[in-house]
Each structure stands twice: as C-alpha cells, then as structure tokens.
N, C-alpha and C. Protein backbone atom coordinates (compact mmCIF):
# COMPACT_ATOMS: atom_id res chain seq x y z
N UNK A 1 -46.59 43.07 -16.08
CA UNK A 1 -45.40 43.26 -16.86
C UNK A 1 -44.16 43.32 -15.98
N UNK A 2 -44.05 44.23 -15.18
CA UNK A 2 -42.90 44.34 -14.03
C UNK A 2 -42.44 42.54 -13.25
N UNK A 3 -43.81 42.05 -13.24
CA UNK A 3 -43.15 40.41 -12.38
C UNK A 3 -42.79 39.85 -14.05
N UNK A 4 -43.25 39.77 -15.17
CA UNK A 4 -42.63 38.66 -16.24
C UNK A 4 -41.51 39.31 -16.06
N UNK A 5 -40.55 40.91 -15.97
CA UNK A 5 -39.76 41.20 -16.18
C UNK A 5 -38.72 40.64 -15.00
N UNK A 6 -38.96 40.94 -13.77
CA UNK A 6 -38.55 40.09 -12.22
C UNK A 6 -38.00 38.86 -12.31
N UNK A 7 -39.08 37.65 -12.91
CA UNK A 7 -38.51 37.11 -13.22
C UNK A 7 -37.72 36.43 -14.34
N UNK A 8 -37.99 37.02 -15.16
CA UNK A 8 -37.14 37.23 -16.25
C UNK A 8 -35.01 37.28 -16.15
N UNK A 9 -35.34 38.55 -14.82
CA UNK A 9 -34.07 38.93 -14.30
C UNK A 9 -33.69 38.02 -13.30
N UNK A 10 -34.04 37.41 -12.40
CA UNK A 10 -34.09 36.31 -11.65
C UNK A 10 -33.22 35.26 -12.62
N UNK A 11 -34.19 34.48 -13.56
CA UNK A 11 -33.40 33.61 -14.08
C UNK A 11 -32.54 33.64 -14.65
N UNK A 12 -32.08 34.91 -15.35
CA UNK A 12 -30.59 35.00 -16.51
C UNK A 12 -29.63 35.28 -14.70
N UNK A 13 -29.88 35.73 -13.77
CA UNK A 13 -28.61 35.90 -12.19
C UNK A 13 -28.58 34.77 -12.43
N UNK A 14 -29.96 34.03 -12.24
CA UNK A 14 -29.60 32.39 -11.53
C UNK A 14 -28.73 31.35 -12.82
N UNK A 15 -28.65 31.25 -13.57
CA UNK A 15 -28.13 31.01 -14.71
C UNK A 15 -26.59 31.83 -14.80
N UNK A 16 -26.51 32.72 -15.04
CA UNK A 16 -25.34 33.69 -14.82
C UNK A 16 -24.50 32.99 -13.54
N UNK A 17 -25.21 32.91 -12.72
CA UNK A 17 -23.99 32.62 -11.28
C UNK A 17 -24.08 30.89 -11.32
N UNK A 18 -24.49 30.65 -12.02
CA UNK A 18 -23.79 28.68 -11.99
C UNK A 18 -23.09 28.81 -13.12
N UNK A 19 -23.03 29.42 -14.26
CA UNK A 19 -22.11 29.45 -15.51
C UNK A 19 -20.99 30.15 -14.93
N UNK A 20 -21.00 31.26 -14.28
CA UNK A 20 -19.78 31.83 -13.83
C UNK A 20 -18.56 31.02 -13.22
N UNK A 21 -18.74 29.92 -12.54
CA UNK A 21 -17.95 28.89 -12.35
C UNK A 21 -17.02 28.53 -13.14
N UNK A 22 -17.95 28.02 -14.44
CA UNK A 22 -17.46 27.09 -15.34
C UNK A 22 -16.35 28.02 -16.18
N UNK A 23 -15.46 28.84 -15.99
CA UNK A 23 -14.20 29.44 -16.16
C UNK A 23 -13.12 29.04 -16.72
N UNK A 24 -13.14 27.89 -16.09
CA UNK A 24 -11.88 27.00 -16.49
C UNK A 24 -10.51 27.85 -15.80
N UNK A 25 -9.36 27.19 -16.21
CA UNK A 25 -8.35 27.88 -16.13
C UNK A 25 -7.29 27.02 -14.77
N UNK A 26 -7.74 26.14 -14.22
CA UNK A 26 -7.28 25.59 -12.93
C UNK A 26 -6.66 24.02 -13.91
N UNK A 27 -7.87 23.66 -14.61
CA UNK A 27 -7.76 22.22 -15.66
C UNK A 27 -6.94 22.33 -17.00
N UNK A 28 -6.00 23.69 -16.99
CA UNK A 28 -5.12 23.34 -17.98
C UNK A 28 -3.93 22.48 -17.29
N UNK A 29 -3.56 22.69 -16.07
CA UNK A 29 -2.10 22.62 -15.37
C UNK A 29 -2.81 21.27 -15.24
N UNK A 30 -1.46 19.94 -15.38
CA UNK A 30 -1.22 19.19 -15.17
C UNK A 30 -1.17 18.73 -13.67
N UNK A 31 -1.80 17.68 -13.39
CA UNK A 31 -1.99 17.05 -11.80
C UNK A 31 -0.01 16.87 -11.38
N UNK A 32 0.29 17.40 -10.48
CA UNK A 32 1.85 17.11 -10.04
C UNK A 32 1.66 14.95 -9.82
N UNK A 33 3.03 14.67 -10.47
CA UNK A 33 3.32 13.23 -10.36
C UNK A 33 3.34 12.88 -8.70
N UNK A 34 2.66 11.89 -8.33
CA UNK A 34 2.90 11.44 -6.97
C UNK A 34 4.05 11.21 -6.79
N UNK A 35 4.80 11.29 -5.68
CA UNK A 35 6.16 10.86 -5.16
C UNK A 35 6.05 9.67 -4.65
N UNK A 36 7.53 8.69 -5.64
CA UNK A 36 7.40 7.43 -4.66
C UNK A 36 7.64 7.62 -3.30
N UNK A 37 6.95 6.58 -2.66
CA UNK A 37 7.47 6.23 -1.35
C UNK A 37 7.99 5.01 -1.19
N UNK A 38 9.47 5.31 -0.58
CA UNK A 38 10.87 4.55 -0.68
C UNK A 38 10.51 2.99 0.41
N UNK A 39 10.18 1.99 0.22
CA UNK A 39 10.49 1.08 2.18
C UNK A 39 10.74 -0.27 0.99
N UNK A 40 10.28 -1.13 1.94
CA UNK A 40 10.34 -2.77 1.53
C UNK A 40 8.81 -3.09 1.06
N UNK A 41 8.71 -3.47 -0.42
CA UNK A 41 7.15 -4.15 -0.99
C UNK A 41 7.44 -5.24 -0.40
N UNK A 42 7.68 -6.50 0.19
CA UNK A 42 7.73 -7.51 0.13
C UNK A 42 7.02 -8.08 1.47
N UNK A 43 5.77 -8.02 1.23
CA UNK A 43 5.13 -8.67 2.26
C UNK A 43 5.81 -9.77 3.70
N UNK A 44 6.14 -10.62 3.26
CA UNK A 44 6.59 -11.55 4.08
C UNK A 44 8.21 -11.10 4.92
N UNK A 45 8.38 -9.75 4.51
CA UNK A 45 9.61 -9.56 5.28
C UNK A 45 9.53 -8.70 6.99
N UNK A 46 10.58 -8.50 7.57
CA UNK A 46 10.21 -8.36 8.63
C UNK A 46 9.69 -6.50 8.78
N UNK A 47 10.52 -6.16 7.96
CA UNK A 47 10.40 -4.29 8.09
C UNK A 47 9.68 -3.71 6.39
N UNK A 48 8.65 -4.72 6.55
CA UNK A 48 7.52 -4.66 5.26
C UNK A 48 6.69 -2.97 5.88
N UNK A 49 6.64 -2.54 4.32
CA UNK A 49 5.75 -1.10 4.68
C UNK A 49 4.47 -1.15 3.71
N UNK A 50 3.29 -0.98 4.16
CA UNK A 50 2.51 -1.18 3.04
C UNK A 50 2.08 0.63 2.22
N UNK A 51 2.87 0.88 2.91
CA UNK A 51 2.68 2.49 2.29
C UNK A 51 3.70 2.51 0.77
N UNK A 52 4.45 1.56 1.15
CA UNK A 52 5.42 2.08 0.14
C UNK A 52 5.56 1.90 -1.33
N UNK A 53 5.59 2.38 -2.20
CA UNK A 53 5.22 1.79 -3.78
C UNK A 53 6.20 1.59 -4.77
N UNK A 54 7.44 2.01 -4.12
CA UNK A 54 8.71 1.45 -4.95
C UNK A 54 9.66 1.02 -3.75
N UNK A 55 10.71 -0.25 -4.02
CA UNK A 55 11.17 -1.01 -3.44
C UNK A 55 12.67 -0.55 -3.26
N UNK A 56 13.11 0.15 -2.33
CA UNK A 56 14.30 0.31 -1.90
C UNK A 56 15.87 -0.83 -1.49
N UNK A 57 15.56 -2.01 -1.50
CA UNK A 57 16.16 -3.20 -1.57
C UNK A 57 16.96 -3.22 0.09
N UNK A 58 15.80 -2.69 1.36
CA UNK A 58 15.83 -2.56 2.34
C UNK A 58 15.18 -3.73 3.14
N UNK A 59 14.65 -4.54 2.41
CA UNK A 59 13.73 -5.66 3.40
C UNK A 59 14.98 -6.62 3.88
N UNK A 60 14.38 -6.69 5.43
CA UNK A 60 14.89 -7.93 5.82
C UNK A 60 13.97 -9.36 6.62
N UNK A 61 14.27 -10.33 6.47
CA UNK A 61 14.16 -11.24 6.89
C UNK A 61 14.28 -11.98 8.30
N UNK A 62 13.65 -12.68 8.71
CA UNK A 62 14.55 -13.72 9.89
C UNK A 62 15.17 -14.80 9.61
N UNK A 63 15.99 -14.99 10.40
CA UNK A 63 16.91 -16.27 10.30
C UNK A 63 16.20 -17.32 10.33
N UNK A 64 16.08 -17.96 9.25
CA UNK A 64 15.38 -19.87 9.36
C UNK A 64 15.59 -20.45 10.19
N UNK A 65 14.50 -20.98 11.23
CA UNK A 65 14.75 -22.19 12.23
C UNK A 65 16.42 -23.70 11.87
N UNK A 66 16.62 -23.08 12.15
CA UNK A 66 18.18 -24.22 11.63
C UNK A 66 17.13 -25.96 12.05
N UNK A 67 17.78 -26.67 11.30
CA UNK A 67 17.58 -28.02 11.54
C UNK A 67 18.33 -29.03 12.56
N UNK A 68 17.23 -29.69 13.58
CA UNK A 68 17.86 -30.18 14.43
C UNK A 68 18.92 -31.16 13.55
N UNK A 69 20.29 -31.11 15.02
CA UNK A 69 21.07 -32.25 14.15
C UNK A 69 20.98 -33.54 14.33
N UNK A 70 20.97 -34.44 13.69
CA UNK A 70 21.22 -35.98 13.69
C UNK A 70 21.21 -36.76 14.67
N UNK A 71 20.78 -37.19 15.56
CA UNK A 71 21.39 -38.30 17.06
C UNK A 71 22.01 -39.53 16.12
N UNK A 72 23.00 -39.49 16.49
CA UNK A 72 24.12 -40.91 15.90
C UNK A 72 24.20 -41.72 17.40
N UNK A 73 24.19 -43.11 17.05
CA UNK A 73 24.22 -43.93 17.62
C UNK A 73 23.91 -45.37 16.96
N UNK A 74 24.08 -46.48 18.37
CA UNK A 74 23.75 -47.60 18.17
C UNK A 74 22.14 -47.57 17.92
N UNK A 75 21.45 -48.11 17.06
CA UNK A 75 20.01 -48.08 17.38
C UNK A 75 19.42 -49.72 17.60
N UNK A 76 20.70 -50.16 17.99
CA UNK A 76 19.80 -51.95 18.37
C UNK A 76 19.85 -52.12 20.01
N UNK A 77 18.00 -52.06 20.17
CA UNK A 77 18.25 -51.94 21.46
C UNK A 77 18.85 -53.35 22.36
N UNK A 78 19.40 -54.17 22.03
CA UNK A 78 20.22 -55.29 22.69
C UNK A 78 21.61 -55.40 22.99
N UNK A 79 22.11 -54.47 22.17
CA UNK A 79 23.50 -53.96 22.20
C UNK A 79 24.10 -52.77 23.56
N UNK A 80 25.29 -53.10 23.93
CA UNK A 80 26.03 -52.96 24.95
C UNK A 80 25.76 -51.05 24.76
N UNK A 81 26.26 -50.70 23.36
CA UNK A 81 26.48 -49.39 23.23
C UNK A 81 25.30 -48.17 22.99
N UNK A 82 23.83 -48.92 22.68
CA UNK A 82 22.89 -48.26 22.01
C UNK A 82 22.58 -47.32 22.84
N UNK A 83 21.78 -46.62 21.80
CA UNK A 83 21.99 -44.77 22.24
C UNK A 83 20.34 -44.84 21.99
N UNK A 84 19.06 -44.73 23.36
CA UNK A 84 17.96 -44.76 23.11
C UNK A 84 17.48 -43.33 22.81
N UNK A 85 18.16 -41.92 22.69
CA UNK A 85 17.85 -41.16 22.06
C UNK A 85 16.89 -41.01 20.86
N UNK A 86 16.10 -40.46 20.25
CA UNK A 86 15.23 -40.72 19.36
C UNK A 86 16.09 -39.78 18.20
C-alpha cells in the first residue's frame, strides 16, 4: 500500500512540475516590431548593404566606361592624307 501510494505521489510532482510551466503570461505581450535597417537595397551599386531592408536613397554607382572617340580621317589607303589609325 505505502509504494501504490509513492508512486501515486511521484506521478501527480511529475505531472505537477511540467504543467507548472504552462502559466502563460509572457504570450499575451506582443513580439516588439523589428527596426528597419537604413543602407542601399540595390545590389549592383557600389555601397550595397545586404543587411539593410529599407532603402535610404544612399546608393551609389560608378562612372560608365565613357566611349572611345571616333578616329577621323582619310581612310583610302592611296591618298596623300590617309590616317592608318584604326
């Protein structure tokens, strides 16, 4: 009689102390909103942040390779003036 009672008492602790948890009171309050983080989304720019999740209108760029200019000239090579430049 004393051990059915043992464990008897055993299982309502062991039961008792995993329910005791379940309390609640932490899961009423709302999760706080993440804070944006301010940089440049724009991949292809030069001061790109991948941390960042709203776009501050901070990205910059590099300057485009400019286009070579033109060689002007004569292009007949029999002529007095021609310019064999390509």
């Amino acid at each position: 009689m004393k051990s059915k009672l043992k464990a008897t008492l055993l299982c309502t602790l062991m039961i008792a102390s995993v329910l005791a948890g379940c309390l609640g009171g932490d899961d009423d309050e709302p999760e706080p909103e993440p804070e944006d983080v301010l940089g440049c989304t724009y991949a292809d720019a030069e001061n790109y942040n991948p941390d960042a999740t709203k776009d501050d209108g901070s990205c910059t760029y590099a300057d485009p390779e400019p286009e070579p200019e033109a060689v002007m000239g004569c292009m007949d090579p029999s002529a007095n003036n021609h310019n064999a430049a390509p």
